[in-house]
Protein backbone atom coordinates (compact mmCIF):
# COMPACT_ATOMS: atom_id res chain seq x y z
CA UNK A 1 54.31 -3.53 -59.93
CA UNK A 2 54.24 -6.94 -60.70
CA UNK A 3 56.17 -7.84 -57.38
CA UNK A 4 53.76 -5.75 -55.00
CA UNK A 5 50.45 -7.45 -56.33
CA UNK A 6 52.27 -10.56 -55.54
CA UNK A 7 52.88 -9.76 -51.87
CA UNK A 8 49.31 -8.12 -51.57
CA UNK A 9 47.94 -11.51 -52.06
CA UNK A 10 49.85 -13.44 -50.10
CA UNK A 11 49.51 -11.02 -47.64
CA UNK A 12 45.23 -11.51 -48.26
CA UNK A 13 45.75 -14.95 -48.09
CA UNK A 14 47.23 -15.00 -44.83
CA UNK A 15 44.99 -12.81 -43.36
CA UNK A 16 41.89 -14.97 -44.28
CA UNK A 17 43.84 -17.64 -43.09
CA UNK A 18 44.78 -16.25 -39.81
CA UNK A 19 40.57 -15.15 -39.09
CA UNK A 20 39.64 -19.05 -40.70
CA UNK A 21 41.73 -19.82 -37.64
CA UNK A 22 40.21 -17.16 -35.27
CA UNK A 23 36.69 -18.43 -35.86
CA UNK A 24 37.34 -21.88 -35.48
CA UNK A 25 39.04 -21.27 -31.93
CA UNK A 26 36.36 -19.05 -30.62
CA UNK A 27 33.60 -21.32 -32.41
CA UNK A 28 35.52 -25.16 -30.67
CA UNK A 29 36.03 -22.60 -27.61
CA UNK A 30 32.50 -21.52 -26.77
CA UNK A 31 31.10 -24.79 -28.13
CA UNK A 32 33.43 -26.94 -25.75
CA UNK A 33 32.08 -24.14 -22.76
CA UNK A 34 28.48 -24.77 -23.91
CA UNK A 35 28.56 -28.66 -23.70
CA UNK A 36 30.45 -28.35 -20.30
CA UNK A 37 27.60 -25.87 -19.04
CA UNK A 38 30.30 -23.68 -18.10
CA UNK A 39 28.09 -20.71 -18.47
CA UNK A 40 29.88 -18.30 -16.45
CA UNK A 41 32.86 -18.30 -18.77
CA UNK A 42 30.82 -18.78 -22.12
CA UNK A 43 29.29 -15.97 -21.12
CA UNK A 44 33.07 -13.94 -20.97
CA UNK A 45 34.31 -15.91 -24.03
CA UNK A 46 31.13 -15.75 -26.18
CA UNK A 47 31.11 -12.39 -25.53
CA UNK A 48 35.15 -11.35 -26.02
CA UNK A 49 34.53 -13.39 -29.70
CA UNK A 50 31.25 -11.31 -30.42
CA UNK A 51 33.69 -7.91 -29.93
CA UNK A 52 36.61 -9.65 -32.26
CA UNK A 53 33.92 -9.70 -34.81
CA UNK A 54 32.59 -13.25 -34.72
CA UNK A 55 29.06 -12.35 -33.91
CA UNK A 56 26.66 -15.16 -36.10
CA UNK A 57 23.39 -17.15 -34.75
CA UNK A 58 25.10 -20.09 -33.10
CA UNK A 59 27.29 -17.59 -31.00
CA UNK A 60 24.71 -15.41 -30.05
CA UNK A 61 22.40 -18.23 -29.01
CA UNK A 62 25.34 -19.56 -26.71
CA UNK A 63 25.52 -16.37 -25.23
CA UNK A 64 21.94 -16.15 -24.14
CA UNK A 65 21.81 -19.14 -23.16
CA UNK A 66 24.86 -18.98 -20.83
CA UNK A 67 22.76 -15.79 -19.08
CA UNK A 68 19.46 -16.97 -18.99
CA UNK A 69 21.02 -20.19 -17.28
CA UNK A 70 22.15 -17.60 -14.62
CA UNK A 71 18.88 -16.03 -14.17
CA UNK A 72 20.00 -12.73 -16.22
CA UNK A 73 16.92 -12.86 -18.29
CA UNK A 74 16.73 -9.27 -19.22
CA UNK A 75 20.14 -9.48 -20.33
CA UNK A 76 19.56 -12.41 -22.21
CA UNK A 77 16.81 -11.00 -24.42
CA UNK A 78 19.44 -9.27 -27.10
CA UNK A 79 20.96 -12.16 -27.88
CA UNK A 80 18.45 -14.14 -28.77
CA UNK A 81 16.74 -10.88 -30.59
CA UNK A 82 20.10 -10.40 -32.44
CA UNK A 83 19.90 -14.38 -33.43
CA UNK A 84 16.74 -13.81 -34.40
CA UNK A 85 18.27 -11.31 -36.90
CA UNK A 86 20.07 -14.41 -38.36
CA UNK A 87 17.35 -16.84 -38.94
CA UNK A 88 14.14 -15.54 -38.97
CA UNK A 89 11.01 -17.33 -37.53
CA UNK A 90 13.38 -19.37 -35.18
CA UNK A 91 11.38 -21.59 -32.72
CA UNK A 92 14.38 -22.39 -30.28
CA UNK A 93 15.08 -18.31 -29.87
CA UNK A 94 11.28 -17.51 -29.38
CA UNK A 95 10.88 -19.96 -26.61
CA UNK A 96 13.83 -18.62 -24.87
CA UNK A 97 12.61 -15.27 -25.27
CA UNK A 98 9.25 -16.60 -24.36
CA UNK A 99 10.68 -17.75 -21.09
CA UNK A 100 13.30 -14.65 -20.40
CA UNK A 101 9.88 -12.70 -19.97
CA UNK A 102 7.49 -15.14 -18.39
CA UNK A 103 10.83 -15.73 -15.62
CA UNK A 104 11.16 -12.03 -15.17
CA UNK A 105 7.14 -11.26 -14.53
CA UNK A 106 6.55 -9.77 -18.41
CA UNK A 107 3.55 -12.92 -18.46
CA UNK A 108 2.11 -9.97 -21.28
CA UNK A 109 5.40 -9.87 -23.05
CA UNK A 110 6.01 -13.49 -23.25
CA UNK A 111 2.30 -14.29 -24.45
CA UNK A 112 2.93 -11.56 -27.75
CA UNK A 113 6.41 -13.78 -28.01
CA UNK A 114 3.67 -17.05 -28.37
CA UNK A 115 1.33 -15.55 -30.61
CA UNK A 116 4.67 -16.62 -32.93
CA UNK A 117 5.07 -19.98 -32.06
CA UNK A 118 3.83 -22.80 -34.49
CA UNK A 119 1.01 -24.76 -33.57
CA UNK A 120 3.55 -27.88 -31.02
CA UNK A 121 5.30 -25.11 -29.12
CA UNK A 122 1.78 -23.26 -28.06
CA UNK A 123 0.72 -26.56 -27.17
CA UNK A 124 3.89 -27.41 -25.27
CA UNK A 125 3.52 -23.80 -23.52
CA UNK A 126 -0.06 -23.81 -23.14
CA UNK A 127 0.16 -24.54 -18.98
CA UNK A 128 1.88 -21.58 -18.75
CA UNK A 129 0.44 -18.76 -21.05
CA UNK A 130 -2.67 -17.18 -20.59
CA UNK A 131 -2.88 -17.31 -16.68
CA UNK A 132 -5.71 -15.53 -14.80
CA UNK A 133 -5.00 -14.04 -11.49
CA UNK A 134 -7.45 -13.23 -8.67
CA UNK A 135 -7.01 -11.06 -5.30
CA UNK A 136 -8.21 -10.19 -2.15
CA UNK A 137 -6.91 -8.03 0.27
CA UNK A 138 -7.38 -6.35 3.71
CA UNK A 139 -6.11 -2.65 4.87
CA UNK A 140 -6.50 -0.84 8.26
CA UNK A 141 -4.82 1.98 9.12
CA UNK A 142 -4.99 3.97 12.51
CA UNK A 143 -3.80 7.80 12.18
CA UNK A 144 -3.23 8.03 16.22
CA UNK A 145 -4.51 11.10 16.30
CA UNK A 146 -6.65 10.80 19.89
CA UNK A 147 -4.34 13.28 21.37
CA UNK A 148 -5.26 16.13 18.64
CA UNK A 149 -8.84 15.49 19.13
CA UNK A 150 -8.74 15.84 22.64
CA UNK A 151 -7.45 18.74 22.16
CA UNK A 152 -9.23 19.94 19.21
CA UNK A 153 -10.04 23.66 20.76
CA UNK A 154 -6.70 24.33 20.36
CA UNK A 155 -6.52 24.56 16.81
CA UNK A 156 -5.84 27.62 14.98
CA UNK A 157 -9.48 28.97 13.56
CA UNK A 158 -11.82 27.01 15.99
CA UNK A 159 -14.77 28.84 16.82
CA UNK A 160 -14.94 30.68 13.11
CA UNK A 161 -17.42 29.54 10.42
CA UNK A 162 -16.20 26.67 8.72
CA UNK A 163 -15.18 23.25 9.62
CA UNK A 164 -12.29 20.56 11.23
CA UNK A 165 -11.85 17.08 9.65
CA UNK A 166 -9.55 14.98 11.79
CA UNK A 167 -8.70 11.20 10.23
CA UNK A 168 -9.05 8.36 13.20
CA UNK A 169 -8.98 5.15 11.45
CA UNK A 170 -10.16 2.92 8.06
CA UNK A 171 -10.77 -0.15 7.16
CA UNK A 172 -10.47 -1.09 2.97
CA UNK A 173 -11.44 -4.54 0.91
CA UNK A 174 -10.35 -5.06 -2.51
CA UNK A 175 -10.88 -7.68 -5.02
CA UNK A 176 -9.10 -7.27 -8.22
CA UNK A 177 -8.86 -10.08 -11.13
CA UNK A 178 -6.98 -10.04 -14.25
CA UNK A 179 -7.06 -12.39 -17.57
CA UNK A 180 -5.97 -12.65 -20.69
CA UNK A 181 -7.93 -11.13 -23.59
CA UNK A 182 -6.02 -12.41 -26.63
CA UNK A 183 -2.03 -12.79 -26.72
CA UNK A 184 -1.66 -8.99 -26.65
CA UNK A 185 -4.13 -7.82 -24.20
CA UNK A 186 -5.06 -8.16 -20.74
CA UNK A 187 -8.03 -7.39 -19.01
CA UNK A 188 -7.15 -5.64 -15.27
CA UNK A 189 -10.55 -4.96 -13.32
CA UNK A 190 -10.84 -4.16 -9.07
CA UNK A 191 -13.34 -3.41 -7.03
CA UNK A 192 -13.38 -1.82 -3.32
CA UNK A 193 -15.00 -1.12 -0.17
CA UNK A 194 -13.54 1.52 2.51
CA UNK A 195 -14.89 2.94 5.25
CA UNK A 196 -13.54 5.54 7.18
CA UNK A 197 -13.98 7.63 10.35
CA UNK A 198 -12.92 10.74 11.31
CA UNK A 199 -14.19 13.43 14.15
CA UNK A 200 -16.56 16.35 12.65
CA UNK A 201 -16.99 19.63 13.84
CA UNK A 202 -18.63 22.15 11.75
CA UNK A 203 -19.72 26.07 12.84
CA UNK A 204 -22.48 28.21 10.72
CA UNK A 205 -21.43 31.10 11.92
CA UNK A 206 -24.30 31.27 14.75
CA UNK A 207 -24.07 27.67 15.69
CA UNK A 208 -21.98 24.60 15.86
CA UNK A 209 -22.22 21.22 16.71
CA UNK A 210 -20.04 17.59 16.10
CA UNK A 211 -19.65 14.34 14.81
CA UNK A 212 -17.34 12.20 17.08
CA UNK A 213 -16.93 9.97 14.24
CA UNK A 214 -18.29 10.66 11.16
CA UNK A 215 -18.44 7.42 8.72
CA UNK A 216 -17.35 8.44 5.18
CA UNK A 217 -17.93 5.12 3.17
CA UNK A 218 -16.03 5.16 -0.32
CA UNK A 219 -16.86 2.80 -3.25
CA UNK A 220 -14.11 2.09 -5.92
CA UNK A 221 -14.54 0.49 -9.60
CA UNK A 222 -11.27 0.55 -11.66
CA UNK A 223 -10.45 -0.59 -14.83
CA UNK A 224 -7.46 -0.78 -17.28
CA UNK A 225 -6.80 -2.54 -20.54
CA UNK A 226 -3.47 -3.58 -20.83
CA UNK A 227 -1.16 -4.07 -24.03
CA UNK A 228 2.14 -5.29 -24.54
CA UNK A 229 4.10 -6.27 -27.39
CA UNK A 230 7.25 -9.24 -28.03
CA UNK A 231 10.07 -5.77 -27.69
CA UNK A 232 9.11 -5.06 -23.90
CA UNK A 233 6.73 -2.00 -24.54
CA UNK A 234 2.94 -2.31 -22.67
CA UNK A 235 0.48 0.53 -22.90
CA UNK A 236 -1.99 0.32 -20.31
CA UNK A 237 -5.04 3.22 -20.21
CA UNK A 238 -7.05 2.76 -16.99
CA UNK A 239 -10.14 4.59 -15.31
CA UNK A 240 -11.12 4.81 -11.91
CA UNK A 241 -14.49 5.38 -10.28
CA UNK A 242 -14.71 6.54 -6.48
CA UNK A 243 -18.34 7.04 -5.15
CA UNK A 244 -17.75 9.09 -1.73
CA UNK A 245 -20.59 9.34 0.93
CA UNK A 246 -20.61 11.08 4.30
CA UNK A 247 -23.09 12.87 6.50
CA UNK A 248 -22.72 16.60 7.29
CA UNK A 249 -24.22 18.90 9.79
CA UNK A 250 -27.28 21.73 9.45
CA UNK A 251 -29.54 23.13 11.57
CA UNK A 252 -32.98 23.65 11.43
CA UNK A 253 -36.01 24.28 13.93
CA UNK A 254 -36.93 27.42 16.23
CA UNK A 255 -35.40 26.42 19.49
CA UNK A 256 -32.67 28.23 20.88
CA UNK A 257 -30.26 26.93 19.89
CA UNK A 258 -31.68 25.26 16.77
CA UNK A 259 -31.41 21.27 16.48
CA UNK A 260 -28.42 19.53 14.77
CA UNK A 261 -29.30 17.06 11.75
CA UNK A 262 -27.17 15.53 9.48
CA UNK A 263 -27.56 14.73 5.91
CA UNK A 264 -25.92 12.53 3.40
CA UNK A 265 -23.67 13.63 0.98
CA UNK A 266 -22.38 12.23 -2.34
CA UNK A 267 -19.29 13.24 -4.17
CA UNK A 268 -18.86 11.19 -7.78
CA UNK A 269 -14.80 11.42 -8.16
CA UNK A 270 -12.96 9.97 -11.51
CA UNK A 271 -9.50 9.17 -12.45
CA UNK A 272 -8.30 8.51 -16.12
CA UNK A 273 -5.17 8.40 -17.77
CA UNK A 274 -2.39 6.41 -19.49
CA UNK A 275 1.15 4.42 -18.31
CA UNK A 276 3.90 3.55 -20.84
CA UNK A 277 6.51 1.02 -20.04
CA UNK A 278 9.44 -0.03 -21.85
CA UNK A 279 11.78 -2.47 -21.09
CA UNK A 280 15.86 -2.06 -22.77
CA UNK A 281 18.25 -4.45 -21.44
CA UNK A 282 18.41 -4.13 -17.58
CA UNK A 283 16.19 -0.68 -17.62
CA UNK A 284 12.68 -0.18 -17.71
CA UNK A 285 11.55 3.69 -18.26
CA UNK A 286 7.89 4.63 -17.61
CA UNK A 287 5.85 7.78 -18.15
CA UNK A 288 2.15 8.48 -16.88
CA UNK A 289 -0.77 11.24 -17.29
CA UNK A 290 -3.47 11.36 -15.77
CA UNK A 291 -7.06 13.70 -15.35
CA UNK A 292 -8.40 13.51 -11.87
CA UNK A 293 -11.75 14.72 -10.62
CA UNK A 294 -11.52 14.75 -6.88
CA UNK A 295 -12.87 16.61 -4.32
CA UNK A 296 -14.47 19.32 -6.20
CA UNK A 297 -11.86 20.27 -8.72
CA UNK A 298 -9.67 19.39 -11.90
CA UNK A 299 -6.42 18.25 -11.47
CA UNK A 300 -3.66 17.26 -14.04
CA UNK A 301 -0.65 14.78 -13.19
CA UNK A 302 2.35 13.06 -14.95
CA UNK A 303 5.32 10.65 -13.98
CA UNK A 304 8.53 9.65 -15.44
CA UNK A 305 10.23 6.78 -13.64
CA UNK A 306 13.14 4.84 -14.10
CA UNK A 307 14.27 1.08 -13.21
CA UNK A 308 17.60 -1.05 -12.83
CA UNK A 309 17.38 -4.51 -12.49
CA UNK A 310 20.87 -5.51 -11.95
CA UNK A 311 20.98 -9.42 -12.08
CA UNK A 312 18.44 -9.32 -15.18
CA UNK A 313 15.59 -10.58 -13.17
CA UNK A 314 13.38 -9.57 -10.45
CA UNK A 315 15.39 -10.35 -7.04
CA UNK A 316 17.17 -7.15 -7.20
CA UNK A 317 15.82 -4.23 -8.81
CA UNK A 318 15.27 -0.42 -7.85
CA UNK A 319 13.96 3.28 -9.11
CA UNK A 320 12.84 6.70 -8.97
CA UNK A 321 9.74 8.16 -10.11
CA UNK A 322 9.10 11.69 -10.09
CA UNK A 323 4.96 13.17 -10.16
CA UNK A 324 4.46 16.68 -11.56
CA UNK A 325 0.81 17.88 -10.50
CA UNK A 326 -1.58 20.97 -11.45
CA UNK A 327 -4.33 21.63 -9.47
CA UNK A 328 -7.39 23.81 -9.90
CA UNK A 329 -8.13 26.23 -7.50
CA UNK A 330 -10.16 29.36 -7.38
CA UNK A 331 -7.46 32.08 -8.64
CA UNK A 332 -6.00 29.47 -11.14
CA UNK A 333 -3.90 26.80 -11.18
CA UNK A 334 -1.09 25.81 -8.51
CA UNK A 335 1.84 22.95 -9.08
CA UNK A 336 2.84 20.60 -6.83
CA UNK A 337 5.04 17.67 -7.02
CA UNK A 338 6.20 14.54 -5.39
CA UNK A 339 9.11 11.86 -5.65
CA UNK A 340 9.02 8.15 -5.22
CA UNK A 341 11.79 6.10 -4.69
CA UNK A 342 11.75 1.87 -4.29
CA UNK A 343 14.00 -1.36 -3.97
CA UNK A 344 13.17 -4.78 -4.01
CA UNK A 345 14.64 -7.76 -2.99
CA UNK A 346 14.24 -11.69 -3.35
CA UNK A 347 15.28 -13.88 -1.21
CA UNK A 348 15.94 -17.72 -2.41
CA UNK A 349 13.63 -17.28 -4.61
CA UNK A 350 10.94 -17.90 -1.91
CA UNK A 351 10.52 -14.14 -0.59
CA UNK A 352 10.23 -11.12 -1.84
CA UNK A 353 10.49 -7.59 -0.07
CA UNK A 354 10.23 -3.93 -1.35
CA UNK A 355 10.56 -1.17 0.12
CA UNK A 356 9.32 2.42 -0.95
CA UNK A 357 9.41 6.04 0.24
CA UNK A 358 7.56 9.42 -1.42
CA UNK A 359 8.31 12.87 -0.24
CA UNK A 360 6.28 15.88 -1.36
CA UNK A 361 2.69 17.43 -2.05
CA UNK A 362 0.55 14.34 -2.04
CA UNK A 363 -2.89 15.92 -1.93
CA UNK A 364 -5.47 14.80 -4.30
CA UNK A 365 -2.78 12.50 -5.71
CA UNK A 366 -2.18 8.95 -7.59
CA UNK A 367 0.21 6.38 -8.48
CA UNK A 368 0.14 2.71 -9.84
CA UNK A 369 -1.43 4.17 -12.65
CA UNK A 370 -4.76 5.47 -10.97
CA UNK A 371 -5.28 2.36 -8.73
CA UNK A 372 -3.46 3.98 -5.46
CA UNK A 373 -5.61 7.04 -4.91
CA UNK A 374 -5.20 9.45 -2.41
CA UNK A 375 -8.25 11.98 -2.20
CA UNK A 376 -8.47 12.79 1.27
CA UNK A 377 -9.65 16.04 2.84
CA UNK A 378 -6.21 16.18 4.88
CA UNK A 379 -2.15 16.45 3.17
CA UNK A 380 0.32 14.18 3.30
CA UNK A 381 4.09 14.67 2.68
CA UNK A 382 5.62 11.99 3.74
CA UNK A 383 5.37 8.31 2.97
CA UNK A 384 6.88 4.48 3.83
CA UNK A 385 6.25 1.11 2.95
CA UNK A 386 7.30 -2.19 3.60
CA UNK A 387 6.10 -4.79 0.95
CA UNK A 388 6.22 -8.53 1.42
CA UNK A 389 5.07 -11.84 -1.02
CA UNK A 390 5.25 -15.37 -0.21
CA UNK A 391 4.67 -18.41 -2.26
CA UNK A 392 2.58 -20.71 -0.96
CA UNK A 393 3.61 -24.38 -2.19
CA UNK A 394 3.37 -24.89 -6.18
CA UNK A 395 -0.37 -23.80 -6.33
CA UNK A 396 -0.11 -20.25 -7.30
CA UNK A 397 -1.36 -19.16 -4.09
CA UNK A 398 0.81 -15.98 -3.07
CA UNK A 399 0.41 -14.14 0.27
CA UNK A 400 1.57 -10.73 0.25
CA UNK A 401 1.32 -8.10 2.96
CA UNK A 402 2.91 -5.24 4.07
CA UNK A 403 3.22 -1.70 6.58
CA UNK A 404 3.52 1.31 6.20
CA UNK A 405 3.87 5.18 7.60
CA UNK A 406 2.03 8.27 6.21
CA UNK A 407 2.99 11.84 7.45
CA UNK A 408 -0.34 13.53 7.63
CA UNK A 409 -1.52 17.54 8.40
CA UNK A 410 -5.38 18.19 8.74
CA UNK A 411 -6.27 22.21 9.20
CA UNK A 412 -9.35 24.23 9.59
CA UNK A 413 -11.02 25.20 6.92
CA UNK A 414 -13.04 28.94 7.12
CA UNK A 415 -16.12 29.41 5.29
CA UNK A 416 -15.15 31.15 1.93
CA UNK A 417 -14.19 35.29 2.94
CA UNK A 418 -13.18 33.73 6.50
CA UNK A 419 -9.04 34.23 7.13
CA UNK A 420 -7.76 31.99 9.38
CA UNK A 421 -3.73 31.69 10.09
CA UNK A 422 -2.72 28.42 7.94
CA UNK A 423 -1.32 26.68 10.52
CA UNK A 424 -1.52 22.50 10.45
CA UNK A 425 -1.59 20.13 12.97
CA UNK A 426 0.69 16.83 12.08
CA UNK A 427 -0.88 13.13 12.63
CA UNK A 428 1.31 10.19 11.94
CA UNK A 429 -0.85 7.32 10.44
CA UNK A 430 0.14 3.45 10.45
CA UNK A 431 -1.40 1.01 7.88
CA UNK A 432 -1.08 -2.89 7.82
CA UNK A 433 -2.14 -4.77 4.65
CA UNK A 434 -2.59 -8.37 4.06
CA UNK A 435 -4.31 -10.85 1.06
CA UNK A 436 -4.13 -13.46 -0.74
CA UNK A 437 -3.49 -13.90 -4.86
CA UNK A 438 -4.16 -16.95 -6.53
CA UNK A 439 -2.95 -17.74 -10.44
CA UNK A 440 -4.35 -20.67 -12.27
């Protein structure tokens, strides 16, 4: 008995010996890699020695670092969260976290990080927290549909009551602005200006008449508070107010036929709702739900999205979103749904492209959480954008533009008891977009 407690502590003693050993190879090894700013293999090593079981502050902080030296922000986060763990209150782990966010385009994530920092370190960040952002930007799109009006007779249901709606062109101005409210919240506001023509032709039954084009001028207020936290989550609940305005026909007077006048009519559309993003390690999952009151009716709408960024930062990243909708009609409620897909791409670190596609129902539909609105009279099915941003020097002046494709259908639409074959004519619509952003 005596002789096997004897080799049970030798063999202890050995065994502490031997890890004694282990740490201080791994701990000389990563610390030799770190002065060297070998980052590349500290990152291997660091990590091989955190799955041995050598996983304390310094280690972990040499990890991080050796990633967020290679731009992997995202990835870098845990680490310095895990030395966090470690020592508490830390300032040299907050201001890398600070910075993995801020580099990555979290600016609301990193300002939660500083609402830690001691008085020095806000001071010493103060040029880059808090940032207020301004934009302006110009859209026209032209839905080439001059052949379809010329040939508007054609269209299945002319001649009944009701009325055609075909989309020519539009012009739209936005200015938006954002700033910081405290370190938590930020304040996201836009305003915008479209006007749009399309060709009118409307039938009472007895008479008809037409608006080559018919001006519908829209009017856009939208507004979302924005909150974000130090762990990646931000909760943003927006609202959107559309103002819609375009003449229609009616006729009045005892001639034969009677004269054509047009009035002016206003719809009052909203959109309200909720987005949820979290960020966990190179993912980012989102969810959405919104109310919408357009064009006469109720309609209810969610998303749930996903997004990779592979290198840990924002020069390669893609996802999928997916849009369940309910709409209100008059024998109940019908669904409808639509799928978004997206991949972006920098290049030197100079410019950035994405590009985007949706496919499905999107009629009296939204995305962006409320700010992209699409509440026109005619469906779309069919979507594609090209997305492009440019720095301009070291002001904070961005350009950013971009193209794009819409898959239309416009229809006639019978007077209520009026059956008409549902047949759609398609109309392929371009868009350009161009503006300026400016941070300071």
């Amino acid at each position: 008995m005596i002789l096997i407690w004897i080799l049970f502590i030798i063999a202890s003693t050995t065994s502490l010996s031997q890890r004694v050993e282990d740490y201080r190879y791994w701990d000389s090894l990563t610390y030799k890699l770190y002065l060297d700013s070998d980052w590349k293999n500290l990152s291997q090593k660091a990590t091989e020695s955190i799955n041995r079981g050598y996983d304390y502050y310094y280690m972990r902080m040499r990890l991080g670092i050796s990633l967020y030296e290679r731009k992997n922000y995202l990835s870098a986060l845990k680490h310095f969260r895990k030395a966090l763990e470690s020592n508490e209150g830390d300032p040299i782990a907050l201001e890398y976290i600070y910075y993995s966010y801020l580099l990555s385009g979290r600016d609301l994530n990193s300002r939660a990080v500083r609402a830690d920092f001691g008085s020095i370190l806000r001071e010493n960040t103060a040029a880059t927290a808090g940032s207020t952002r301004i934009s302006a930007d110009y859209m026209c799109t032209n839905s080439q549909s001059d052949d379809l009006i010329t040939a508007k007779e054609t269209v299945y249901g002319w001649g009944l009551p009701g009325n055609l709606v075909i989309p020519m062109y539009f012009t739209n101005l936005s200015l938006s602005a954002s700033f910081p409210l405290s370190d938590f919240t930020t304040l996201f506001q836009s305003v915008t200006g479209m006007e749009r023509t399309n060709y009118f032709y409307y039938n009472d039954g007895i008479n008809s008449s037409e608006l080559p084009e018919q001006k519908v001028r829209q009017y856009q207020y939208y507004l979302s508070l924005i909150f974000g936290n130090r762990k990646g989550l931000v909760v943003s609940p927006a609202f959107h107010y559309i103002n819609v305005r375009y003449p229609l026909i009616y006729f009045s007077g005892s001639g034969i036929p009677p004269a054509a006048y047009t009035y002016i009519n206003t719809d009052h559309n909203i959109v309200t709702g909720i987005s949820i993003n979290q960020l966990a390690g190179l993912f980012e999952f989102q969810i959405s739900a919104h109310y919408m009151y357009l064009n006469y009716a109720n309609h209810l709408q969610g998303s749930a999205g996903i997004y990779l960024y592979p290198t840990g930062n924002n020069h390669l990243y893609l996802g999928i979103s997916y849009f369940p909708r309910y709409s209100e009609t008059g024998s109940g409620w019908d669904f409808n749904s639509s799928s978004r897909g997206l991949l972006g791409i920098g290049i030197s670190g100079r410019i950035w492209l994405e590009f985007s596609g949706m496919i499905g129902d999107m009629t009296n539909f939204v995305y962006k959480n409320g700010y992209i609105v699409y509440n026109g009279v005619e469906a779309a099915d069919r979507m594609a954008n090209i997305d492009i941003g440019i720095p301009l020097g070291g002001s904070g002046l961005v350009f950013y533009g971009g193209a794009g494709f819409v898959r239309q259908y416009c229809s006639y639409v019978p007077e209520p008891g009026i059956i008409v074959p549902n047949y759609t004519q398609k109309i392929n619509s371009i868009k350009i977009l161009g503006g300026l952003s400016w941070k300071f």
